[in-house]
N, C-alpha and C. Protein backbone atom coordinates (compact mmCIF):
# COMPACT_ATOMS: atom_id res chain seq x y z
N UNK A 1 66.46 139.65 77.63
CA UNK A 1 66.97 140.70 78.45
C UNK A 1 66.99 140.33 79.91
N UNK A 2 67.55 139.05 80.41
CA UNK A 2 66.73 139.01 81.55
C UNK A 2 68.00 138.47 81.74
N UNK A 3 68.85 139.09 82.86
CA UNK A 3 70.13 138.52 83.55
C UNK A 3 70.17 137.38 84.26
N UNK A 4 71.32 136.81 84.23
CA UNK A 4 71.44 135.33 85.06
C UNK A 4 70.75 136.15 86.37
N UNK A 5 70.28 135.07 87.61
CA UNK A 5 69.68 135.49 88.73
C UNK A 5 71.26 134.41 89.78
N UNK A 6 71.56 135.16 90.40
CA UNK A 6 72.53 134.75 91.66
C UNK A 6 71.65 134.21 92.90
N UNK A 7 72.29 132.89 93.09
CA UNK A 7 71.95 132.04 94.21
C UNK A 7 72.11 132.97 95.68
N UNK A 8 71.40 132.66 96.57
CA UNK A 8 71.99 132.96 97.53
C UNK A 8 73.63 132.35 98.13
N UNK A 9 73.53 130.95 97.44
CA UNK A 9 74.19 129.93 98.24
C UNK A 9 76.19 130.44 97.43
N UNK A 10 75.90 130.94 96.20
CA UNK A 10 76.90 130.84 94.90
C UNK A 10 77.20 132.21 95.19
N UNK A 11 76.78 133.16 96.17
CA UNK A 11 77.21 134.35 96.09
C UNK A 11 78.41 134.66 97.75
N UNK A 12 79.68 134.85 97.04
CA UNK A 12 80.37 135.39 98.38
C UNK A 12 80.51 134.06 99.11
N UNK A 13 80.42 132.57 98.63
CA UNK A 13 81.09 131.50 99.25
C UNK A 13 81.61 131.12 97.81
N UNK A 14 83.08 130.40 98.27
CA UNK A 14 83.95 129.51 97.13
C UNK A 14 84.43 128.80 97.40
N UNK A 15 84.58 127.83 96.39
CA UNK A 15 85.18 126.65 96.94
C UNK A 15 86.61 126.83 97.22
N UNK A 16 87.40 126.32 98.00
CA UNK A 16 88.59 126.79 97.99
C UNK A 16 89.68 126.52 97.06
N UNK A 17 90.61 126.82 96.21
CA UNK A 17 90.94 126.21 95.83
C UNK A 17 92.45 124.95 95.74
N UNK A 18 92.30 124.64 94.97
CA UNK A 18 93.63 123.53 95.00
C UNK A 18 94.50 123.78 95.82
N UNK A 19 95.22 125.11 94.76
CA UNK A 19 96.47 125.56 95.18
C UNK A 19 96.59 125.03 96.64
N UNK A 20 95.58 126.56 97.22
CA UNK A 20 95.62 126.49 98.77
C UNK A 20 95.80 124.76 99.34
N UNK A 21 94.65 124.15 99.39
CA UNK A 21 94.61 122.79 99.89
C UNK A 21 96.06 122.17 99.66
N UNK A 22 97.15 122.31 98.70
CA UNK A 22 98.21 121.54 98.05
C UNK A 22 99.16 122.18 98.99
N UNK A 23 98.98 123.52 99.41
CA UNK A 23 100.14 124.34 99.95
C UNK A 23 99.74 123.87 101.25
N UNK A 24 98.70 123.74 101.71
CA UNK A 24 98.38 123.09 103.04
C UNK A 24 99.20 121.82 103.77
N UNK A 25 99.11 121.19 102.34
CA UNK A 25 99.37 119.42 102.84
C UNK A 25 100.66 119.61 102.87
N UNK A 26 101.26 120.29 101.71
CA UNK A 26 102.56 120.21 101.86
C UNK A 26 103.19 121.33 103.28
N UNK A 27 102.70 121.88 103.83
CA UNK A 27 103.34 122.44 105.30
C UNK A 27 102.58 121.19 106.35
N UNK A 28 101.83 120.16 106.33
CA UNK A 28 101.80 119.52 106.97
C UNK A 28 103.03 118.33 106.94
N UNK A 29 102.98 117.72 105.59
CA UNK A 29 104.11 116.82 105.41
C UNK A 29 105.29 117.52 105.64
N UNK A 30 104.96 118.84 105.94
CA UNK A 30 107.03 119.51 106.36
C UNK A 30 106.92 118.90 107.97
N UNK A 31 105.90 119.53 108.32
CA UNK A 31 105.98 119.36 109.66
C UNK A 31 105.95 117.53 110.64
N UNK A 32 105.36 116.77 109.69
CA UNK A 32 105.71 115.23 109.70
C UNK A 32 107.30 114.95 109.37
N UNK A 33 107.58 115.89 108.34
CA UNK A 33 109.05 115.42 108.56
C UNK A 33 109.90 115.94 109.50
N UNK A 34 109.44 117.26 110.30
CA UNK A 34 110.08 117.27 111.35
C UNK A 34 110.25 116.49 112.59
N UNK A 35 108.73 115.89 112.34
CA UNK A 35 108.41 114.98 113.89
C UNK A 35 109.11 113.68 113.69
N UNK A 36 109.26 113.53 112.27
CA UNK A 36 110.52 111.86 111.85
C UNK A 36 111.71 112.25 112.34
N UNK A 37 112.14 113.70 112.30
CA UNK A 37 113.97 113.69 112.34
C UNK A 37 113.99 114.01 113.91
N UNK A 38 112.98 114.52 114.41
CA UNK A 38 113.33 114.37 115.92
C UNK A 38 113.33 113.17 116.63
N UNK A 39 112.14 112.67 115.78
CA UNK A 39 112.38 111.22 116.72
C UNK A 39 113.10 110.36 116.39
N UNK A 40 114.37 110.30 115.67
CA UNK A 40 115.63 109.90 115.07
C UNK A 40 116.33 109.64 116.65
N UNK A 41 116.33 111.07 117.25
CA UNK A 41 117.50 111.13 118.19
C UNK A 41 116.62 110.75 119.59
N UNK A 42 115.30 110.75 119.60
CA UNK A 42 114.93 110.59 120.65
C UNK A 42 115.40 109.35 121.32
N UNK A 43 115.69 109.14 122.90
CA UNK A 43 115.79 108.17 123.85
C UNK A 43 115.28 106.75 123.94
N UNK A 44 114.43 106.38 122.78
CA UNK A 44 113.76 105.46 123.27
C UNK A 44 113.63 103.92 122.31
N UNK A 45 113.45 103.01 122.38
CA UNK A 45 113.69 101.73 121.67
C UNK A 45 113.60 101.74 120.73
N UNK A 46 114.12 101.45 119.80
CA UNK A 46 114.78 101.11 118.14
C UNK A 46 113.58 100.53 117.64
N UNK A 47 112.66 99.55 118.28
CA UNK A 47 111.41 99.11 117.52
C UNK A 47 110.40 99.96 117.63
N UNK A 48 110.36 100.76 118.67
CA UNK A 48 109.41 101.90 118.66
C UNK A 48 109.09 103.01 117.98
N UNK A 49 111.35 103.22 117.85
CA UNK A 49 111.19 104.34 116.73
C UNK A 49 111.09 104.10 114.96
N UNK A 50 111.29 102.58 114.45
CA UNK A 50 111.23 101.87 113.55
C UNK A 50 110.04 102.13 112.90
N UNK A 51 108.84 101.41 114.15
CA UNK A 51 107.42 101.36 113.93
C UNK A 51 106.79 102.83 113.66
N UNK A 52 107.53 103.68 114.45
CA UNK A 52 106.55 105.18 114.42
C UNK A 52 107.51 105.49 112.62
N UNK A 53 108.40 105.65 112.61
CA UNK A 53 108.87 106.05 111.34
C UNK A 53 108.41 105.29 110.67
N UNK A 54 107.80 104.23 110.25
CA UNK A 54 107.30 103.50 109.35
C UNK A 54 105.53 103.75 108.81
N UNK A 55 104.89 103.42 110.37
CA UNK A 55 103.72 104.34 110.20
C UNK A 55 103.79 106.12 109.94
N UNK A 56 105.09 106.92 110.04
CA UNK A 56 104.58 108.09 109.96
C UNK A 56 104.85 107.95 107.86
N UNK A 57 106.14 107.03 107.10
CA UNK A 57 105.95 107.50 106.53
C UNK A 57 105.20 107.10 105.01
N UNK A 58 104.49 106.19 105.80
CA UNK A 58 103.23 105.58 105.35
C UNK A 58 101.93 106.77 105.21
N UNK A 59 102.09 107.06 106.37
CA UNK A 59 101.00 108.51 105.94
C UNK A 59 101.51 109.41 105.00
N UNK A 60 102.93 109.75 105.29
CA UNK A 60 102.68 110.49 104.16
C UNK A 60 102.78 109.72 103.02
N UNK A 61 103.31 109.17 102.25
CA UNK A 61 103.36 107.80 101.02
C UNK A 61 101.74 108.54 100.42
N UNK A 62 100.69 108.25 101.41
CA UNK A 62 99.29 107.76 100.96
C UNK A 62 99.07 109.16 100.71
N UNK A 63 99.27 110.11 101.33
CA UNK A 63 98.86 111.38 101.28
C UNK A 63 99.04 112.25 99.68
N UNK A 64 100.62 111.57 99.72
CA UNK A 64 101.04 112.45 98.24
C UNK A 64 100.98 112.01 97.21
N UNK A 65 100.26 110.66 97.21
CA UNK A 65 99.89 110.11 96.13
C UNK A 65 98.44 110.02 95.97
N UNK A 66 97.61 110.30 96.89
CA UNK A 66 96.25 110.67 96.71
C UNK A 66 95.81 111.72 96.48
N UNK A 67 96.95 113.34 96.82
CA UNK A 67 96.31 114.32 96.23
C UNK A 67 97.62 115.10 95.68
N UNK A 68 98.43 115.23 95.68
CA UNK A 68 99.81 115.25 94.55
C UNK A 68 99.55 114.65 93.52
N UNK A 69 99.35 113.35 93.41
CA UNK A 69 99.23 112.65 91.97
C UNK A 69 98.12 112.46 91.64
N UNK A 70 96.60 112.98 92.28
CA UNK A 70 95.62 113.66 91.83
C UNK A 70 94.44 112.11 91.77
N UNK A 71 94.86 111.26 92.71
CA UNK A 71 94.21 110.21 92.60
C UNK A 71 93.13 110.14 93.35
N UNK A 72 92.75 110.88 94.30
CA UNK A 72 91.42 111.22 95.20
C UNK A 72 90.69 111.74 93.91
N UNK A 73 90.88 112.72 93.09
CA UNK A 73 89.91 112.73 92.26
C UNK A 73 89.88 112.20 90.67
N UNK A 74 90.63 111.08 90.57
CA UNK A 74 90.34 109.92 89.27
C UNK A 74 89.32 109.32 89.65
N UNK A 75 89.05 108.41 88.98
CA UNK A 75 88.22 107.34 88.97
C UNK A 75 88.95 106.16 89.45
N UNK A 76 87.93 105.47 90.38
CA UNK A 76 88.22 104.27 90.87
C UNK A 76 89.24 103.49 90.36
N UNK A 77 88.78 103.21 88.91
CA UNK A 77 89.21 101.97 88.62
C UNK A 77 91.03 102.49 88.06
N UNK A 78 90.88 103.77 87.56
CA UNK A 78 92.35 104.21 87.80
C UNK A 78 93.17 104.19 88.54
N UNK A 79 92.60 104.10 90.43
CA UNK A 79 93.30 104.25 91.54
C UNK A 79 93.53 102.63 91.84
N UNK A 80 92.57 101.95 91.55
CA UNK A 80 92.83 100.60 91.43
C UNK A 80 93.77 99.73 90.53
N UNK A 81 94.01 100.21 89.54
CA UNK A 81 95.17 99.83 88.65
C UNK A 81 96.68 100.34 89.47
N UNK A 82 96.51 101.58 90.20
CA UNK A 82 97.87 102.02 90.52
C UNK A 82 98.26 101.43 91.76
N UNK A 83 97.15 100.71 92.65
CA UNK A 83 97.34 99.76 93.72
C UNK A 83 98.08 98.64 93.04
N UNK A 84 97.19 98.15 91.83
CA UNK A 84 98.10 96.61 91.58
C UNK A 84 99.56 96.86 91.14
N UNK A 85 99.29 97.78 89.97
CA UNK A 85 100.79 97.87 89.92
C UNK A 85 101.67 97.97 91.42
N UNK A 86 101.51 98.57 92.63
CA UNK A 86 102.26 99.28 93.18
C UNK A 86 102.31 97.94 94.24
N UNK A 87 101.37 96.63 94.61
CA UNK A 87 101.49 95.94 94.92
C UNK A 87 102.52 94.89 94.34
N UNK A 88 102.57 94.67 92.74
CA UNK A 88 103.55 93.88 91.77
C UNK A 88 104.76 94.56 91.97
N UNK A 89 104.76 95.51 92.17
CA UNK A 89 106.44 96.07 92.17
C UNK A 89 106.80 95.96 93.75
N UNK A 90 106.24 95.85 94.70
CA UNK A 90 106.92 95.84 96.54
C UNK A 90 106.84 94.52 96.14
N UNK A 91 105.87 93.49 95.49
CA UNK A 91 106.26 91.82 95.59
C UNK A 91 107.64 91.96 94.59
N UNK A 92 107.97 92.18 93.60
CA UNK A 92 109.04 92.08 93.12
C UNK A 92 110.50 92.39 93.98
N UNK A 93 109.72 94.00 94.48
CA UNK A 93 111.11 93.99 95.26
C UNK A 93 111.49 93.26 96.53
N UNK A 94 110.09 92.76 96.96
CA UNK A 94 110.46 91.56 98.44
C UNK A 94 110.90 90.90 97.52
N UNK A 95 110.74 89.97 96.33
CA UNK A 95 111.30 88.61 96.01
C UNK A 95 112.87 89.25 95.49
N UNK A 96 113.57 90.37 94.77
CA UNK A 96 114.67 90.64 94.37
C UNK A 96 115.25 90.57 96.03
N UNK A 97 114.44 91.30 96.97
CA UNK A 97 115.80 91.25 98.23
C UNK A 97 115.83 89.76 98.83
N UNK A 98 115.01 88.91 99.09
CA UNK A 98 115.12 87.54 99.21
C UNK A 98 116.37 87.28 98.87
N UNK A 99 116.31 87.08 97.01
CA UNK A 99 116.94 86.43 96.34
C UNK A 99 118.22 86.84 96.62
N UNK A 100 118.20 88.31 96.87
CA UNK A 100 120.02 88.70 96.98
C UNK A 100 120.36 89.38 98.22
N UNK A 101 119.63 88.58 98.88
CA UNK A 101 119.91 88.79 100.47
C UNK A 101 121.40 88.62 101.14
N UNK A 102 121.41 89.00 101.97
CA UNK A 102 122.66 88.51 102.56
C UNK A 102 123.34 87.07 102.80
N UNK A 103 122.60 85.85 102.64
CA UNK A 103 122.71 84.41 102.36
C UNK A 103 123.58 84.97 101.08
N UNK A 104 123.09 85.20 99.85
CA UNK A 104 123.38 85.31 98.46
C UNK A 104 125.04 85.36 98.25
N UNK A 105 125.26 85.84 99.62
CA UNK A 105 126.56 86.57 99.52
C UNK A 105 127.59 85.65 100.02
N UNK A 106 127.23 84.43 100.69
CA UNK A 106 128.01 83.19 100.96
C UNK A 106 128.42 82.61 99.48
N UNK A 107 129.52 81.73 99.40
CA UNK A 107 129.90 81.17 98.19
C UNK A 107 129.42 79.76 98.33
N UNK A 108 128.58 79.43 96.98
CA UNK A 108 128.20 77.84 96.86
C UNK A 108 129.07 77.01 96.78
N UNK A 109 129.49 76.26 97.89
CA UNK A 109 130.31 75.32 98.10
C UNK A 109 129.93 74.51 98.39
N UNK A 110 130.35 73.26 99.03
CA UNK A 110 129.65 72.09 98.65
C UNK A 110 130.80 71.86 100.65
N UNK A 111 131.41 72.27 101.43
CA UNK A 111 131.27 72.07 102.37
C UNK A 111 130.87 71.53 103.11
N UNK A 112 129.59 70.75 103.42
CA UNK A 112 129.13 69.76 104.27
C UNK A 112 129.37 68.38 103.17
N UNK A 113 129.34 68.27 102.37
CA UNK A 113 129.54 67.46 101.34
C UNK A 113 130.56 67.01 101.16
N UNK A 114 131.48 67.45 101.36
CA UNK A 114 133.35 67.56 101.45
C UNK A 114 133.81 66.10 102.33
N UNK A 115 133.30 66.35 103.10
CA UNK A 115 133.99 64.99 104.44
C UNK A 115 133.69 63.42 103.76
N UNK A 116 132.09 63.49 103.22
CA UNK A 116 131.43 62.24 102.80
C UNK A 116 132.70 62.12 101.54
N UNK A 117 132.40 62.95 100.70
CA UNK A 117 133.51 63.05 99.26
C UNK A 117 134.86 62.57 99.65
N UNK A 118 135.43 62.94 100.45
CA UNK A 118 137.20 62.40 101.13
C UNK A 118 136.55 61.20 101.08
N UNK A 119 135.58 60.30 101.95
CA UNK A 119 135.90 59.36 102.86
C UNK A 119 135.44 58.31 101.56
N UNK A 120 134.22 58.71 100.47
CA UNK A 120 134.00 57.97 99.55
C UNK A 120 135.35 57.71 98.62
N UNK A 121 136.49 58.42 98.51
CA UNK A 121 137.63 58.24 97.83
C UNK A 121 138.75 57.66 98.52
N UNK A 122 138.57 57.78 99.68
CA UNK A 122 139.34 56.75 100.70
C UNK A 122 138.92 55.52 100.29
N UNK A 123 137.64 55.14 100.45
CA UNK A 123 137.52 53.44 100.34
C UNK A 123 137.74 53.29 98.77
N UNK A 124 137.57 53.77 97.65
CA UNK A 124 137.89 53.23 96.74
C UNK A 124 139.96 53.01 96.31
N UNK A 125 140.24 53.60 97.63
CA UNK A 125 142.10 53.33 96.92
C UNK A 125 142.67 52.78 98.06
């Protein structure tokens, strides 16, 4: 007969929940994307605005995949698997744009090769 006894600590504090925190981040990442599209038009050097758009959207990148895709609270070694993968696929896609870079797009010809080729068929006739 003896009722649960209530904490002081468990009574009238809560944790907050998700939702809230999720609805949070996401009016922050609105507001990061506002500060990207203004500084689109802003006045000032192309590497400056490159670098800030790159670092801004790097923050968010990390943000929505640490608590959108719920990886702040997996386990390590889960968040560590989704690094390698996510490292194997940007090396893939640096080595795919390498490979079909704008070079790619020249035609293999043999051009410097050409002059020697005439002049080797000159001396034989």
């Amino acid at each position: 007969m003896s009722a649960p006894a209530a904490t002081a600590d468990s009574h009238g504090h809560h944790e907050p929940s998700k939702f809230h925190l999720f609805v949070q981040i996401a009016m922050i990442l609105g507001v990061v994307t506002g500060v990207e599209i203004v500084l689109i038009y802003l006045p000032i050097s192309h590497r400056v605005i490159f670098t800030l758009l790159a670092i801004l959207s790097a923050g968010k990148f990390l943000t929505v995949i640490f608590y959108f895709m719920h990886l702040r609270w997996d386990k390590l070694f889960c968040t560590i698997l989704f690094f390698i993968g996510l490292i194997l696929a940007g090396g893939t896609m640096w080595a795919l744009l390498h490979l079909f870079g704008a070079d790619a797009g020249k035609p293999l010809t043999a051009t410097a090769a050409l002059p020697a080729a005439i002049q080797t068929i000159a001396a034989l006739v």
